[in-house]
PDB file of N, CA and C in Angstrom:
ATOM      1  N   UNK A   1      -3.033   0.157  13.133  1.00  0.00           N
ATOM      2  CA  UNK A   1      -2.586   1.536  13.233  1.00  0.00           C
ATOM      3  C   UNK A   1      -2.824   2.054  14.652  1.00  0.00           C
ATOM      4  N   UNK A   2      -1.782   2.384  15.207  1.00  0.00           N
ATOM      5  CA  UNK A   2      -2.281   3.556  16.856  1.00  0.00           C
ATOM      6  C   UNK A   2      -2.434   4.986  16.199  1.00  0.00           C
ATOM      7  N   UNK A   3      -3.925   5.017  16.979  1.00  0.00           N
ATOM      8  CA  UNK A   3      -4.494   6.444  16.891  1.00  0.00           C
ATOM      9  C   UNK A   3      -3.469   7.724  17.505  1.00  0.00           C
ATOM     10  N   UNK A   4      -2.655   7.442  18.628  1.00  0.00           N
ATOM     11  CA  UNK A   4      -2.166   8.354  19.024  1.00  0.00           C
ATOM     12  C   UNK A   4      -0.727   7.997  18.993  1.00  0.00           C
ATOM     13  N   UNK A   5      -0.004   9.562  19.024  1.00  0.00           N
ATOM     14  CA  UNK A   5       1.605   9.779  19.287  1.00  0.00           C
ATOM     15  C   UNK A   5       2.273   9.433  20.448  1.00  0.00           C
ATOM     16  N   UNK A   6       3.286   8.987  20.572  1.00  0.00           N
ATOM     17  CA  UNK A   6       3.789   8.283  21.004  1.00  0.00           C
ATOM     18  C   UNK A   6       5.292   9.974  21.953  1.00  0.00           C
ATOM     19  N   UNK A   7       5.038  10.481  22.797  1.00  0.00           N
ATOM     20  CA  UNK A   7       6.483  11.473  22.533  1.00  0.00           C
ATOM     21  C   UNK A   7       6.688  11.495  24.579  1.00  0.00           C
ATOM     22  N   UNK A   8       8.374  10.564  24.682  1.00  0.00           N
ATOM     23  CA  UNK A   8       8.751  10.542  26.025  1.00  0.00           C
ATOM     24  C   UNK A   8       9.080  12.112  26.643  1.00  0.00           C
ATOM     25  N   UNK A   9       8.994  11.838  27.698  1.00  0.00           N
ATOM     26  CA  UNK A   9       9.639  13.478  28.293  1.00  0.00           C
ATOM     27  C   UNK A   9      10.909  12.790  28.411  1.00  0.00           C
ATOM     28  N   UNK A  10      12.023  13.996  28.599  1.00  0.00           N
ATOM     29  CA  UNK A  10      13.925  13.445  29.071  1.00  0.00           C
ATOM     30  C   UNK A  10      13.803  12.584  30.185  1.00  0.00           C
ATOM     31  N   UNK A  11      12.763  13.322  31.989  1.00  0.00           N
ATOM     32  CA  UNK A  11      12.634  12.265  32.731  1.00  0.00           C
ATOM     33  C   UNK A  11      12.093  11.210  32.473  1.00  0.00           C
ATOM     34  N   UNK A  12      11.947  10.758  31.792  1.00  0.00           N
ATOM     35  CA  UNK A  12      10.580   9.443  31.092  1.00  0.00           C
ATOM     36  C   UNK A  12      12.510   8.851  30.802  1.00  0.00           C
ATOM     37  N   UNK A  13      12.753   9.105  29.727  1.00  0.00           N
ATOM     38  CA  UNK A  13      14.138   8.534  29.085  1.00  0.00           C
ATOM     39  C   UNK A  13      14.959   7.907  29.780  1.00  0.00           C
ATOM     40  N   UNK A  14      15.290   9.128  30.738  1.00  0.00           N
ATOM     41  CA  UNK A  14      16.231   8.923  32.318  1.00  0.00           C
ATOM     42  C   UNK A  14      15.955   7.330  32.427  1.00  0.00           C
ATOM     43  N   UNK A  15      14.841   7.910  33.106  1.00  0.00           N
ATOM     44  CA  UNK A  15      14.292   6.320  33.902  1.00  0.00           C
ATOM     45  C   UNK A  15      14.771   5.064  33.876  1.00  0.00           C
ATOM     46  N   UNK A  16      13.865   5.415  32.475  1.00  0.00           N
ATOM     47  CA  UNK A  16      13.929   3.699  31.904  1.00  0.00           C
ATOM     48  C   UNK A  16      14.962   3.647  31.877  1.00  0.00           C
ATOM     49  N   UNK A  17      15.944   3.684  31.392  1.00  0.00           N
ATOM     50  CA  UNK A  17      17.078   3.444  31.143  1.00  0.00           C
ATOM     51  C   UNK A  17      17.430   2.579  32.526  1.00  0.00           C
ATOM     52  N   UNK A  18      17.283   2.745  33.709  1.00  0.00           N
ATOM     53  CA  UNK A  18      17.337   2.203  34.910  1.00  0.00           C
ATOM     54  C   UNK A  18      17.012   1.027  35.097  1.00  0.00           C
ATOM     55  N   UNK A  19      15.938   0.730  34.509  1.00  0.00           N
ATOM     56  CA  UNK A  19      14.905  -0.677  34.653  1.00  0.00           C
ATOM     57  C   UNK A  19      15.525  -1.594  33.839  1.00  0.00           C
ATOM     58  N   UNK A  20      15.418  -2.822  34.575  1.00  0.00           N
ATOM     59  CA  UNK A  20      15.988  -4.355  33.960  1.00  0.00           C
ATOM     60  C   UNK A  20      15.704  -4.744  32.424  1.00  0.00           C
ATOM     61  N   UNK A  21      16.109  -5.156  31.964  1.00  0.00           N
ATOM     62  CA  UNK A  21      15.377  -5.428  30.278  1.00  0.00           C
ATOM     63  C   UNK A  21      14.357  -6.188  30.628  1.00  0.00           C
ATOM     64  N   UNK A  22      13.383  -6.672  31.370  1.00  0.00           N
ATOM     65  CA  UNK A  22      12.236  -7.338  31.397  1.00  0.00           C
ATOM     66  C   UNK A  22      11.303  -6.545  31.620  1.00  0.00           C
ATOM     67  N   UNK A  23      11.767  -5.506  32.444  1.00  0.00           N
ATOM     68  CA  UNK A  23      11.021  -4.348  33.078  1.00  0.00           C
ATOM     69  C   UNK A  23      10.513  -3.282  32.079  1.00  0.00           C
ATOM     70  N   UNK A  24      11.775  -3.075  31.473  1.00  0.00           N
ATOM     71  CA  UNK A  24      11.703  -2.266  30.162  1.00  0.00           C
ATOM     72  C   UNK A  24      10.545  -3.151  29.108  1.00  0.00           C
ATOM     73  N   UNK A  25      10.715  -3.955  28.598  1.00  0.00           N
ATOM     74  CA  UNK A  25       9.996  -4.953  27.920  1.00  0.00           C
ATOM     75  C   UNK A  25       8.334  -4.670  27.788  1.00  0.00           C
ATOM     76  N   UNK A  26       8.135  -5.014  29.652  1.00  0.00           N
ATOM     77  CA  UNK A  26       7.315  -4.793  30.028  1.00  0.00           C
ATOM     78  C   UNK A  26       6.353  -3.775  29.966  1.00  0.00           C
ATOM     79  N   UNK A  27       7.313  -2.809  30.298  1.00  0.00           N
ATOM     80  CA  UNK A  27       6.655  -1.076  29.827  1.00  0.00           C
ATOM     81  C   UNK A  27       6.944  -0.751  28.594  1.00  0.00           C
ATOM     82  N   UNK A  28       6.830  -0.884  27.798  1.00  0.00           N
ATOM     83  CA  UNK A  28       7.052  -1.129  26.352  1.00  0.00           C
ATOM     84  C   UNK A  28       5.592  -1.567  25.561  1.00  0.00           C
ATOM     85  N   UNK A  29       5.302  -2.783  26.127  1.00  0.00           N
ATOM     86  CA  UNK A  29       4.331  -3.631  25.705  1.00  0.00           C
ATOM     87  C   UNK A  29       3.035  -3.018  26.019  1.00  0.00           C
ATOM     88  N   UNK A  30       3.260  -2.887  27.549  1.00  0.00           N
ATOM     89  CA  UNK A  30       2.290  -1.746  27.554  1.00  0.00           C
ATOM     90  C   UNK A  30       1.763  -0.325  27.154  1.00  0.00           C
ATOM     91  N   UNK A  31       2.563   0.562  26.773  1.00  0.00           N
ATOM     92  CA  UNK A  31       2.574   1.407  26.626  1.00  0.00           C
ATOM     93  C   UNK A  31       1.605   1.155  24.952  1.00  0.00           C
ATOM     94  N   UNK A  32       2.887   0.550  24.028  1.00  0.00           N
ATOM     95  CA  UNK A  32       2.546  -0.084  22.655  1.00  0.00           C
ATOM     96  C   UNK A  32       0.760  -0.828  22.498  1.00  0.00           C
ATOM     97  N   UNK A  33       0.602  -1.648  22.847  1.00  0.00           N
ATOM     98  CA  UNK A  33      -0.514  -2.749  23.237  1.00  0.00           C
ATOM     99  C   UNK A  33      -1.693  -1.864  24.168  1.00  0.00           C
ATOM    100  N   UNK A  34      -1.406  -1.071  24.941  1.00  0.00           N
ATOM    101  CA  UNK A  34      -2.530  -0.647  25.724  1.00  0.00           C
ATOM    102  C   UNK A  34      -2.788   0.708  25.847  1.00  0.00           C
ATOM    103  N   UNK A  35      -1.509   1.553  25.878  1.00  0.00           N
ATOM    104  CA  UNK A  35      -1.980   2.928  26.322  1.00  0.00           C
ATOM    105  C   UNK A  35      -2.255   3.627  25.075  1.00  0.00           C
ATOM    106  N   UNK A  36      -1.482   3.340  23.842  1.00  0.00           N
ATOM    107  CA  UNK A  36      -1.549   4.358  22.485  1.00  0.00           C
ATOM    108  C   UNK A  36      -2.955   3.670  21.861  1.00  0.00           C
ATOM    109  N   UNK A  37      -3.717   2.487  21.528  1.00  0.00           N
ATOM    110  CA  UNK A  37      -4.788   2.252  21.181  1.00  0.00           C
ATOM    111  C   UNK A  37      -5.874   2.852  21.734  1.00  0.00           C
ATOM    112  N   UNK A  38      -5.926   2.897  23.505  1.00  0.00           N
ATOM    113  CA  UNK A  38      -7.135   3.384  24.034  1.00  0.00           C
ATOM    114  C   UNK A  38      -6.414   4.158  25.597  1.00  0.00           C
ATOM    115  N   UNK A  39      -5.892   4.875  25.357  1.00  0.00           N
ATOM    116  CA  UNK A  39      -5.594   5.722  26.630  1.00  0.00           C
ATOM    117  C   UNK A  39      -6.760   6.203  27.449  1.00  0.00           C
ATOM    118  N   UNK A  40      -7.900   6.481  27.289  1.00  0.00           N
ATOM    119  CA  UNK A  40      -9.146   6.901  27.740  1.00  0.00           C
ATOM    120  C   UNK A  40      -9.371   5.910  29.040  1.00  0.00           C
ATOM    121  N   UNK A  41      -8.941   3.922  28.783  1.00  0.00           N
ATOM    122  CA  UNK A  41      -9.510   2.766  29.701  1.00  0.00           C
ATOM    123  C   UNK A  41      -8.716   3.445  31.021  1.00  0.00           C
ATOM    124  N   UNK A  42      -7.589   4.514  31.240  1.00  0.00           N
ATOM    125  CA  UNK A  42      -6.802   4.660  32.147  1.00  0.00           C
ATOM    126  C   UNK A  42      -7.537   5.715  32.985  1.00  0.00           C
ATOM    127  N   UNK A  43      -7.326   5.621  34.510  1.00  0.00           N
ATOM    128  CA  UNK A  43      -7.635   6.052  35.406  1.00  0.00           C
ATOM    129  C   UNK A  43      -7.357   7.606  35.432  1.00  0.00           C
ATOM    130  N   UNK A  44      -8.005   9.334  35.189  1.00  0.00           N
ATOM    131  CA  UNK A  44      -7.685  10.336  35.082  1.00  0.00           C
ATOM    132  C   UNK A  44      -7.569  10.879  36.492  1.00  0.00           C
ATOM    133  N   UNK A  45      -6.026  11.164  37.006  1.00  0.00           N
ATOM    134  CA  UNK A  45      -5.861  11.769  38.263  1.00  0.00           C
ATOM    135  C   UNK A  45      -6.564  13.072  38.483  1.00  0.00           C
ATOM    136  N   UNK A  46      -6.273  13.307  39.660  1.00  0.00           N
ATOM    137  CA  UNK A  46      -6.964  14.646  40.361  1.00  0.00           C
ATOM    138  C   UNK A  46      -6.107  15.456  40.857  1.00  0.00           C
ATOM    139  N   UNK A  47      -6.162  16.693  41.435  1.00  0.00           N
ATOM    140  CA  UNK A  47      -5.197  17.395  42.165  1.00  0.00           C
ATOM    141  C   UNK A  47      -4.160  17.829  41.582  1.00  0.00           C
ATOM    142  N   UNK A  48      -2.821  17.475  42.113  1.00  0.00           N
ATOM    143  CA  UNK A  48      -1.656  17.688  41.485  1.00  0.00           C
ATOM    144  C   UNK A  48      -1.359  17.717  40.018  1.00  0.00           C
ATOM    145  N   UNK A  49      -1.966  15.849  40.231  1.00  0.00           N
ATOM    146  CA  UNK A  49      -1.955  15.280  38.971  1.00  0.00           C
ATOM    147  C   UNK A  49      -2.851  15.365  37.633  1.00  0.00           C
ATOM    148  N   UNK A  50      -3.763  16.546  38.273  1.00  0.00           N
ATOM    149  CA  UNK A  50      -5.099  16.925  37.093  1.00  0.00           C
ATOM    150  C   UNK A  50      -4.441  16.982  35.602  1.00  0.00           C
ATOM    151  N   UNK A  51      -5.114  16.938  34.626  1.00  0.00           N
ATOM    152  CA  UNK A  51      -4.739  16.348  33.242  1.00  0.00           C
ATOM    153  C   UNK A  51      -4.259  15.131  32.806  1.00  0.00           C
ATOM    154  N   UNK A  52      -3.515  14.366  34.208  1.00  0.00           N
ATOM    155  CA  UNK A  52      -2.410  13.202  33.451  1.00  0.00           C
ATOM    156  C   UNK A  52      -3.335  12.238  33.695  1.00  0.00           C
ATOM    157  N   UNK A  53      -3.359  10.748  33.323  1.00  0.00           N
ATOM    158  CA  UNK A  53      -3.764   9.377  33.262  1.00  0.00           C
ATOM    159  C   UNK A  53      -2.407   8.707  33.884  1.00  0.00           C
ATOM    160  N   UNK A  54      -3.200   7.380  34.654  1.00  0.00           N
ATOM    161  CA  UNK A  54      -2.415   6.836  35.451  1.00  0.00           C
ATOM    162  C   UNK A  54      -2.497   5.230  34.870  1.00  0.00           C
ATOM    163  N   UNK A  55      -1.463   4.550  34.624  1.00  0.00           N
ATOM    164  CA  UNK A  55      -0.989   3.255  34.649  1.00  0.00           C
ATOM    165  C   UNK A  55      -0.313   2.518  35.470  1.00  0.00           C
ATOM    166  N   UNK A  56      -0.889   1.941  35.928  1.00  0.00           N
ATOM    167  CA  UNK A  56      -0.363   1.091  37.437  1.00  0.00           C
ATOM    168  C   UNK A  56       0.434  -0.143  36.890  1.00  0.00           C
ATOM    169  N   UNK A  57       1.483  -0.586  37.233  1.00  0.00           N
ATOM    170  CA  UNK A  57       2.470  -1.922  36.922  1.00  0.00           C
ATOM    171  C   UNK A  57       2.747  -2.020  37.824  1.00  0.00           C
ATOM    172  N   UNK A  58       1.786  -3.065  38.884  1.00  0.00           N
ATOM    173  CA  UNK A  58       2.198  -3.351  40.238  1.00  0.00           C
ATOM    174  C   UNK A  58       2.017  -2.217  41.727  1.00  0.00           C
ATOM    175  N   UNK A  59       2.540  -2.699  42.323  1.00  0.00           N
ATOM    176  CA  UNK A  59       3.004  -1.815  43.735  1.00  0.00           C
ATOM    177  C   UNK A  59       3.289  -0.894  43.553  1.00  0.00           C
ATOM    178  N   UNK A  60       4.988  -0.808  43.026  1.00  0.00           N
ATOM    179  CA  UNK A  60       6.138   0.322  42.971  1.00  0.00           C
ATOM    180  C   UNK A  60       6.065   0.610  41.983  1.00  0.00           C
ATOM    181  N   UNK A  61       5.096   1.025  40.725  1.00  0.00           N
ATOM    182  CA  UNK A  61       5.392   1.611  39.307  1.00  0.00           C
ATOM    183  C   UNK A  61       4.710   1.625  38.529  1.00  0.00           C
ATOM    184  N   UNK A  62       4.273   2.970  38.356  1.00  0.00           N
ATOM    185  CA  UNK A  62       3.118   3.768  37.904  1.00  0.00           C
ATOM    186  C   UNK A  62       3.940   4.592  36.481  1.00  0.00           C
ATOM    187  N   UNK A  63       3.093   4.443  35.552  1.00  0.00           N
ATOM    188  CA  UNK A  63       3.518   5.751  34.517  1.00  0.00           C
ATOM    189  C   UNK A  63       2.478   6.321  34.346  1.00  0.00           C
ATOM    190  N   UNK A  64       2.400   7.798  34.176  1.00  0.00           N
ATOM    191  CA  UNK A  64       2.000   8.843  33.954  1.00  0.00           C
ATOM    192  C   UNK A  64       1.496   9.636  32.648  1.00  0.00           C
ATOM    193  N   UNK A  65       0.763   9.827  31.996  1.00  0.00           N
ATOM    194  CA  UNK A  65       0.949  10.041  30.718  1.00  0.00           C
ATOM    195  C   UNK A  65      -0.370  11.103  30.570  1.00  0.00           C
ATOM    196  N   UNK A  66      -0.092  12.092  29.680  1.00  0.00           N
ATOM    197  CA  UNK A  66      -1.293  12.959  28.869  1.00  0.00           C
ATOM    198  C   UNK A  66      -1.822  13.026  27.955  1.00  0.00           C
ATOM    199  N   UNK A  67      -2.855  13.028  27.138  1.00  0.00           N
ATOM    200  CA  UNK A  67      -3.619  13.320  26.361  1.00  0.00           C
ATOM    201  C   UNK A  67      -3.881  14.818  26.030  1.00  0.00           C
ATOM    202  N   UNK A  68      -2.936  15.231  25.113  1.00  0.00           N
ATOM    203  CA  UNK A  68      -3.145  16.836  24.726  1.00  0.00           C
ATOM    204  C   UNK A  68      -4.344  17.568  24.771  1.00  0.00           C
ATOM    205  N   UNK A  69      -5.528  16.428  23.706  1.00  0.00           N
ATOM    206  CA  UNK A  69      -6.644  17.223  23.192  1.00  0.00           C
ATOM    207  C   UNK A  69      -7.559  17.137  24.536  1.00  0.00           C
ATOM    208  N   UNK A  70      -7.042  16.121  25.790  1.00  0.00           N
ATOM    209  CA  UNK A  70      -8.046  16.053  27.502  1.00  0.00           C
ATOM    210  C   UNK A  70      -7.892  17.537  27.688  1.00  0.00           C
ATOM    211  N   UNK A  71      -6.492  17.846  27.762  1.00  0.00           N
ATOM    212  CA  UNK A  71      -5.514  18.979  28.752  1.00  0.00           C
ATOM    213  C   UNK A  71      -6.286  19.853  28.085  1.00  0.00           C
ATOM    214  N   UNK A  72      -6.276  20.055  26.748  1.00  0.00           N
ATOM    215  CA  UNK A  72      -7.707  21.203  26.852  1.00  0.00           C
ATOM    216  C   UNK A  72      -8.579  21.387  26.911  1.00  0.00           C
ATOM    217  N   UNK A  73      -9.362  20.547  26.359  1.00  0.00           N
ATOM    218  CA  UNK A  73     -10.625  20.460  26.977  1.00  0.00           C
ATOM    219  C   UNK A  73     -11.018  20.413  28.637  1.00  0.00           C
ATOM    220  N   UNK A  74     -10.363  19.923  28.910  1.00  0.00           N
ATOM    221  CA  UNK A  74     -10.598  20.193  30.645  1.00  0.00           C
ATOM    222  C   UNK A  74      -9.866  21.883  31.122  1.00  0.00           C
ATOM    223  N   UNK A  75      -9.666  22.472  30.324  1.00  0.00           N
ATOM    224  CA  UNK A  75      -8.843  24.070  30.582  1.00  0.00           C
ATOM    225  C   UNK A  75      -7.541  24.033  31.496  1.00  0.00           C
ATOM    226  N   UNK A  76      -7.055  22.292  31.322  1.00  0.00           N
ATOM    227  CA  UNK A  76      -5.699  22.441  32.550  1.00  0.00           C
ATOM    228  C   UNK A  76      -4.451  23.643  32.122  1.00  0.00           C
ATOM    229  N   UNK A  77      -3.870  23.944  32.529  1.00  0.00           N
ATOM    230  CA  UNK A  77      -2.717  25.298  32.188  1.00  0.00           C
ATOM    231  C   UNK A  77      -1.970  24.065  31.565  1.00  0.00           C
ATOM    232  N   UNK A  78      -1.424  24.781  30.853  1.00  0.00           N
ATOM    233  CA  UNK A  78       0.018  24.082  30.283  1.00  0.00           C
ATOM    234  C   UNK A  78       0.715  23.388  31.506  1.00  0.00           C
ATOM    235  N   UNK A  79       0.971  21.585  30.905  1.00  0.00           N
ATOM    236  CA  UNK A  79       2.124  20.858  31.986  1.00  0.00           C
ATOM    237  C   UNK A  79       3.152  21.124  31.949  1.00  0.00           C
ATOM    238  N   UNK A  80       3.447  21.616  30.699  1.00  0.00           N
ATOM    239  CA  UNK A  80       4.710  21.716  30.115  1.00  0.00           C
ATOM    240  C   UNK A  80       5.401  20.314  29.627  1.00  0.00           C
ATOM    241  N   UNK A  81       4.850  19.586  29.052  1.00  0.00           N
ATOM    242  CA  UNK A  81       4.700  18.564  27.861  1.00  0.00           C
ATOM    243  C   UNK A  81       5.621  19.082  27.235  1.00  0.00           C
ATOM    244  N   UNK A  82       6.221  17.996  26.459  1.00  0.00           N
ATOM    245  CA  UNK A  82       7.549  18.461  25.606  1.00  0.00           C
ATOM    246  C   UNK A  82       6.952  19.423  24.696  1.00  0.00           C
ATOM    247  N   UNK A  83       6.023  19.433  24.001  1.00  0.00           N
ATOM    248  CA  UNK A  83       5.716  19.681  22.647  1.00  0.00           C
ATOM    249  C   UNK A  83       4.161  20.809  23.020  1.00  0.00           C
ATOM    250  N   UNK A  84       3.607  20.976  24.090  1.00  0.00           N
ATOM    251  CA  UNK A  84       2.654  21.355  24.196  1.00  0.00           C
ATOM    252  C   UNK A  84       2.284  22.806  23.481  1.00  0.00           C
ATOM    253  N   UNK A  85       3.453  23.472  23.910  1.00  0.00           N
ATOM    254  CA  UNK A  85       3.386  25.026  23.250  1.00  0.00           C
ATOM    255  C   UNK A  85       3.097  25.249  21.769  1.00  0.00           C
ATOM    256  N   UNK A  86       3.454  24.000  20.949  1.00  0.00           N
ATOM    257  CA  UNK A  86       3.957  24.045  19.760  1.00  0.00           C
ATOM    258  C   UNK A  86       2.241  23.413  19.472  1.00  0.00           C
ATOM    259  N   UNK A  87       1.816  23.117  19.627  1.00  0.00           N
ATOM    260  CA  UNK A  87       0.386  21.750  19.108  1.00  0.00           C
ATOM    261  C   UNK A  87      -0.518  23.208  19.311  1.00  0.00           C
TER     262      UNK A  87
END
């Protein structure tokens, strides 16, 4: 069972859609396999990026991702997360 929800933003959608089917695959597996079991093992940005977690795939390609119940507890303002207003 994954503990957590799974919900893309439209730019998230965009994207991928761009990337090779191996690429896609790739971020897939990860996402599935690593980020929804234990999102916490991921690196929590600073600055700009305060609230989000960072996943590195290489050089050129990073995904981005939040943890609702972090974003409040740390008092970040709304990212504007698809769904945030509503939770």
């Amino acid at each position: 069972m994954i503990p957590f929800e799974l919900l893309q933003s439209p730019i998230f959608k965009r994207n991928f859609k761009n990337f090779d089917k191996k690429t896609q695959k790739r971020i897939d597996t990860i996402i599935l396999e690593e980020v929804l079991t234990n999102p916490y093992n991921f690196t929590l940005m600073k600055y700009e990026y305060a609230g989000l977690r960072e996943v590195r795939l290489g050089r050129n390609l990073r995904i981005l991702f939040a943890i609702c119940d972090e974003c409040r507890e740390l008092r970040i303002r709304l990212r504007r997360c698809i769904d945030c207003s509503e939770i």
